[in-house]
C-alpha atoms as a PDB file:
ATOM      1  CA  UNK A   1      54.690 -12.312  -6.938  1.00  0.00           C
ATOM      2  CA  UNK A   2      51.381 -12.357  -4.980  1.00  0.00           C
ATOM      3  CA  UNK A   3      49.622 -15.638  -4.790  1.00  0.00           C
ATOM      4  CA  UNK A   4      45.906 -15.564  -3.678  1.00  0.00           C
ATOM      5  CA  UNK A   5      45.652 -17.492  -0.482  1.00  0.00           C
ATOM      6  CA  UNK A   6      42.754 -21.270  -0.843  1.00  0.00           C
ATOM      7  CA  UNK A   7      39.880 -18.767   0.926  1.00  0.00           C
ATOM      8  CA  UNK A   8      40.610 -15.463  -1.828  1.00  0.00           C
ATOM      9  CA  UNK A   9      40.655 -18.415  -4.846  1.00  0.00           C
ATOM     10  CA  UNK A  10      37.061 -19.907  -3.454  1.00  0.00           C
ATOM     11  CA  UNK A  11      35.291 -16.214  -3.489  1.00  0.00           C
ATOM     12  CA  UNK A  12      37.107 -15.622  -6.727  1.00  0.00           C
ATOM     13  CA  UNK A  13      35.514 -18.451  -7.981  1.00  0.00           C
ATOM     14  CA  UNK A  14      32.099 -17.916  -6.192  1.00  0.00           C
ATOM     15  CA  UNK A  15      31.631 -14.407  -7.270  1.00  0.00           C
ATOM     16  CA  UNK A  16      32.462 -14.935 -11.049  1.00  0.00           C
ATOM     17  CA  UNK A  17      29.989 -18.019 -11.012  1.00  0.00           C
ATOM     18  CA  UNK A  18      27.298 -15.819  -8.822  1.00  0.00           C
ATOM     19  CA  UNK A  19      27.316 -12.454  -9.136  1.00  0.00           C
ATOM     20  CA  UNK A  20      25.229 -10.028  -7.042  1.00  0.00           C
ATOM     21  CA  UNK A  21      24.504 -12.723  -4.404  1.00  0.00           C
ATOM     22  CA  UNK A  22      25.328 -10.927  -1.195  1.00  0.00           C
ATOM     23  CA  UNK A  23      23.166  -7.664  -2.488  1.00  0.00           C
ATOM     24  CA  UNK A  24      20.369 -10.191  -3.568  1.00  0.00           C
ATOM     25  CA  UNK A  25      20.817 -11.901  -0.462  1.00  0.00           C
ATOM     26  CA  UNK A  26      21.114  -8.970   1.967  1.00  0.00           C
ATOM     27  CA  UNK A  27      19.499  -6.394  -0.059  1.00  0.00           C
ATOM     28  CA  UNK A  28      15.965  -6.703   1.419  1.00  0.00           C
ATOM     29  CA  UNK A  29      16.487  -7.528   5.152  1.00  0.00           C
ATOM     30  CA  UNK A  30      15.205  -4.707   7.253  1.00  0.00           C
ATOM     31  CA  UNK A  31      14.969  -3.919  10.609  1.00  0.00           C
ATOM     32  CA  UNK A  32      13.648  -1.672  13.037  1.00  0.00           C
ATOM     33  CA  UNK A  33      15.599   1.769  11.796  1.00  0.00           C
ATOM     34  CA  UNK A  34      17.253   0.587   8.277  1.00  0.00           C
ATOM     35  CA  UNK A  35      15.773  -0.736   4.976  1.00  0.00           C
ATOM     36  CA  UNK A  36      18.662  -3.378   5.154  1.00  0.00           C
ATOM     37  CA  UNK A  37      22.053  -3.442   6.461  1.00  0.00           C
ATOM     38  CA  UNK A  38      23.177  -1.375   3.464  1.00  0.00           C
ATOM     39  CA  UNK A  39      20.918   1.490   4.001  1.00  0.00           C
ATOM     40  CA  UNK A  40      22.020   1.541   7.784  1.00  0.00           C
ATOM     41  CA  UNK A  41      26.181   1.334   6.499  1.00  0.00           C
ATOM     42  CA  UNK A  42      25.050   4.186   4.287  1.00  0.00           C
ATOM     43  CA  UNK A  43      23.538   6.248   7.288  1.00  0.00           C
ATOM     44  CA  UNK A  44      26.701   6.005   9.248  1.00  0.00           C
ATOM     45  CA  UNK A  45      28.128   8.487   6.601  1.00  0.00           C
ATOM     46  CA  UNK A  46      27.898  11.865   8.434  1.00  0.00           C
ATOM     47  CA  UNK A  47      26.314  14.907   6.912  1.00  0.00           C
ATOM     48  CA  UNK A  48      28.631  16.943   4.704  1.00  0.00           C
ATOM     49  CA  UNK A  49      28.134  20.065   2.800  1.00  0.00           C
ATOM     50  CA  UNK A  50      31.613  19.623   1.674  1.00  0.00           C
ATOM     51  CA  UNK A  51      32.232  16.498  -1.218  1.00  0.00           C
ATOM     52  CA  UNK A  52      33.874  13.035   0.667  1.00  0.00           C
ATOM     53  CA  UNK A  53      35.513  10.500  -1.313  1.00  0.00           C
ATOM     54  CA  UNK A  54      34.456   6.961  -0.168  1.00  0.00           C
ATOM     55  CA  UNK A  55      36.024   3.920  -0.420  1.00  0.00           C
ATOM     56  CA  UNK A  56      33.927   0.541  -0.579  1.00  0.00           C
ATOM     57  CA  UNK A  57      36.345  -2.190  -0.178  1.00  0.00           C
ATOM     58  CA  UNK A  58      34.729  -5.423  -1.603  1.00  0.00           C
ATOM     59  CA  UNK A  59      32.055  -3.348  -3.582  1.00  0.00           C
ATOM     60  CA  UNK A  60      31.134  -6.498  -5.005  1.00  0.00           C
ATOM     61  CA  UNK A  61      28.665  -5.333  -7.665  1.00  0.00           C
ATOM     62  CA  UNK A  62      28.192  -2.228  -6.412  1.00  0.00           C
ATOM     63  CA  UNK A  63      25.128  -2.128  -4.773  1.00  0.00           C
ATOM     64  CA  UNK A  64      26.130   0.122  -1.930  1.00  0.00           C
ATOM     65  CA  UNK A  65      27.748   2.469  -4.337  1.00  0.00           C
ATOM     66  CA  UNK A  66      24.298   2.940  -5.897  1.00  0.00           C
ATOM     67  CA  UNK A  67      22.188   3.990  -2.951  1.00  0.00           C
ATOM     68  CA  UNK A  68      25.204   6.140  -1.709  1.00  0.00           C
ATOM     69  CA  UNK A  69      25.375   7.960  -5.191  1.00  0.00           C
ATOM     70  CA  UNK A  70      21.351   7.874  -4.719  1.00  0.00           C
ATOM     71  CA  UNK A  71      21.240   9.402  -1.382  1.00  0.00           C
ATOM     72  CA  UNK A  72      24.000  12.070  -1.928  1.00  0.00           C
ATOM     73  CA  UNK A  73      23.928  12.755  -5.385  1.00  0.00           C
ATOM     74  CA  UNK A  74      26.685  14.603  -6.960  1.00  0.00           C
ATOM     75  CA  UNK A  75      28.714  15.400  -3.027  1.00  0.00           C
ATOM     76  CA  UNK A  76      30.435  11.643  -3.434  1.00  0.00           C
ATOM     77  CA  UNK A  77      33.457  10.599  -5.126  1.00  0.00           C
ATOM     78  CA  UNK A  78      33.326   7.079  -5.136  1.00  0.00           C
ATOM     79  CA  UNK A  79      35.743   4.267  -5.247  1.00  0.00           C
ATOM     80  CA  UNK A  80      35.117   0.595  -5.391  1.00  0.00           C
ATOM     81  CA  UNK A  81      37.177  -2.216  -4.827  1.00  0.00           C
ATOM     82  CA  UNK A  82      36.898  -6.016  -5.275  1.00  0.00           C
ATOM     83  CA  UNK A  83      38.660  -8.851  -6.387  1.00  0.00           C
ATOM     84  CA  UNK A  84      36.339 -10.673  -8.528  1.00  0.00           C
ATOM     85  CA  UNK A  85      36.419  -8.736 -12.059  1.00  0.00           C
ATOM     86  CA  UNK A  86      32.974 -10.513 -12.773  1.00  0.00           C
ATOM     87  CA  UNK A  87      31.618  -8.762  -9.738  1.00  0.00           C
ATOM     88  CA  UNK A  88      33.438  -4.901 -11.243  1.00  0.00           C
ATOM     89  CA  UNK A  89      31.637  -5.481 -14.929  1.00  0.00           C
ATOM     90  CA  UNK A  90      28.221  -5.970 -12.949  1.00  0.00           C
ATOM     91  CA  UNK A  91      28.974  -2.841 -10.882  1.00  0.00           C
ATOM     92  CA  UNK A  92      29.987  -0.758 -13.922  1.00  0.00           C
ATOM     93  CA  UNK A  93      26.997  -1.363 -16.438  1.00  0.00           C
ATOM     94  CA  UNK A  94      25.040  -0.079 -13.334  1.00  0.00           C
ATOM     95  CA  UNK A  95      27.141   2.708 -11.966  1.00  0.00           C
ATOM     96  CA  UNK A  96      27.650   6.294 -13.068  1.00  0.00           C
ATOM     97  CA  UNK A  97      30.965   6.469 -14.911  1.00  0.00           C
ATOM     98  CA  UNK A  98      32.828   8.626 -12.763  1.00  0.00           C
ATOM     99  CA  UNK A  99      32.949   6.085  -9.917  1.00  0.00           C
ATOM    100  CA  UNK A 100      35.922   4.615  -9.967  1.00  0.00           C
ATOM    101  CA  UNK A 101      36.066   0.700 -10.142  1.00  0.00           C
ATOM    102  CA  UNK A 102      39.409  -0.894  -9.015  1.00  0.00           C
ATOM    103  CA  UNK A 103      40.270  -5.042  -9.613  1.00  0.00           C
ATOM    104  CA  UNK A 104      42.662  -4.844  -6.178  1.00  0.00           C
ATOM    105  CA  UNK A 105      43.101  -6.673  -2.914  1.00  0.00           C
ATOM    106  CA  UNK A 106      42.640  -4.937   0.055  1.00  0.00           C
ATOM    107  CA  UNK A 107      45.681  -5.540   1.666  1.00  0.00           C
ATOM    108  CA  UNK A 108      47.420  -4.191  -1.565  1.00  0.00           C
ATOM    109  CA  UNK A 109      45.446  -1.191  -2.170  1.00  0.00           C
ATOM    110  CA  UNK A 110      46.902   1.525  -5.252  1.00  0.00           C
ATOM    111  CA  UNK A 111      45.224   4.749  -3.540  1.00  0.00           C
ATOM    112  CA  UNK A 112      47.039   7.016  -2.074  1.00  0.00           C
ATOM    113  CA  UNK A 113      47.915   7.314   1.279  1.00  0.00           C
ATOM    114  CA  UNK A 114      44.957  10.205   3.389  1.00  0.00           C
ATOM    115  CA  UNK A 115      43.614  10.511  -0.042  1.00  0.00           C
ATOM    116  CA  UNK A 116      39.751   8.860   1.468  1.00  0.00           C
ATOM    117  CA  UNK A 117      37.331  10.625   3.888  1.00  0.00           C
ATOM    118  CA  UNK A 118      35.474   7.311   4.295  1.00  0.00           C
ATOM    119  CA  UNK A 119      36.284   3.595   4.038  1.00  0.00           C
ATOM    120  CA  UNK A 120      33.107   1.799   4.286  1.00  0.00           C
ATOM    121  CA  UNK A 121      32.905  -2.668   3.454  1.00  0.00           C
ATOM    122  CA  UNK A 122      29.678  -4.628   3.515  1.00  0.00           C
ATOM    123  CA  UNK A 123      30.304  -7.623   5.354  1.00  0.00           C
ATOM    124  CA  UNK A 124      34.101  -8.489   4.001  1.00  0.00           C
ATOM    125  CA  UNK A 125      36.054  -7.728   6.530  1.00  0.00           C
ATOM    126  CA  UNK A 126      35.339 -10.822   8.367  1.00  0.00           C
ATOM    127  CA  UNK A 127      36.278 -12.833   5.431  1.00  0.00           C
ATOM    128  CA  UNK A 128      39.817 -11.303   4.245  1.00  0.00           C
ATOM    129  CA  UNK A 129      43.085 -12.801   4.895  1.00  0.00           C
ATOM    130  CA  UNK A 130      45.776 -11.013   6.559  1.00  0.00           C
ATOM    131  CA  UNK A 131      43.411  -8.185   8.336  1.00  0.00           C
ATOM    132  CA  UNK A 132      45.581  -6.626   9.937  1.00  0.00           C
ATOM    133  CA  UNK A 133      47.120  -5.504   6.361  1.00  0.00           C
END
């Protein structure tokens, strides 16, 4: 049986206790080209006339979700993943119902295999155990 490694119990823990705080806290930083670094992760998704199903790994509570369903309404199917179910119950009271919300690890992902277009993650990658996973 899986055990979550000392770093995946602390941002367990952080994320139920706060909620929303990378979006809050990266949300509003622009620069030069982007709104914020989630409007210029968004723009790296290349024009399609044909639907794409993206995955956010670490959706946290869905912020990026939203401005990609905002941007391309309707030509998305989306997928989110986190860890923190605090984080998925923010995400869903804000998200369209027919993205699809998953409680997973990354490195232990229930999708199936060439079944994504486009894997997207807001500043978690950096922070996962086992990356190469």
């Amino acid at each position: 049986m899986y055990s979550p490694s000392p770093a995946e119990r602390f941002f367990e823990d952080f994320h139920q206790r706060r909620p929303g705080t990378t979006s809050a806290a990266f949300a509003h930083l622009r620069s030069d080209r982007h709104e914020s670094s989630y409007a210029a992760l968004a723009a790296t998704l290349l024009p399609s006339s044909s639907p794409l199903t993206v995955l956010d790994l670490a959706c946290g509570n869905g912020y990026l979700l939203k401005l990609l369903d905002e941007l391309r309404p309707g030509r998305l199917h989306l997928i989110g993943v986190d860890m923190s179910q605090t984080e998925l119950d923010v995400a869903r009271s804000k998200l369209p119902n027919d993205v699809r919300l998953l409680k997973e690890r990354a490195q232990a992902l229930s999708i199936t295999t060439a079944s994504v277009d486009v894997v997207v993650s807001h500043l978690a990658l950096m922070l996962m155990d086992d990356i190469e996973r």
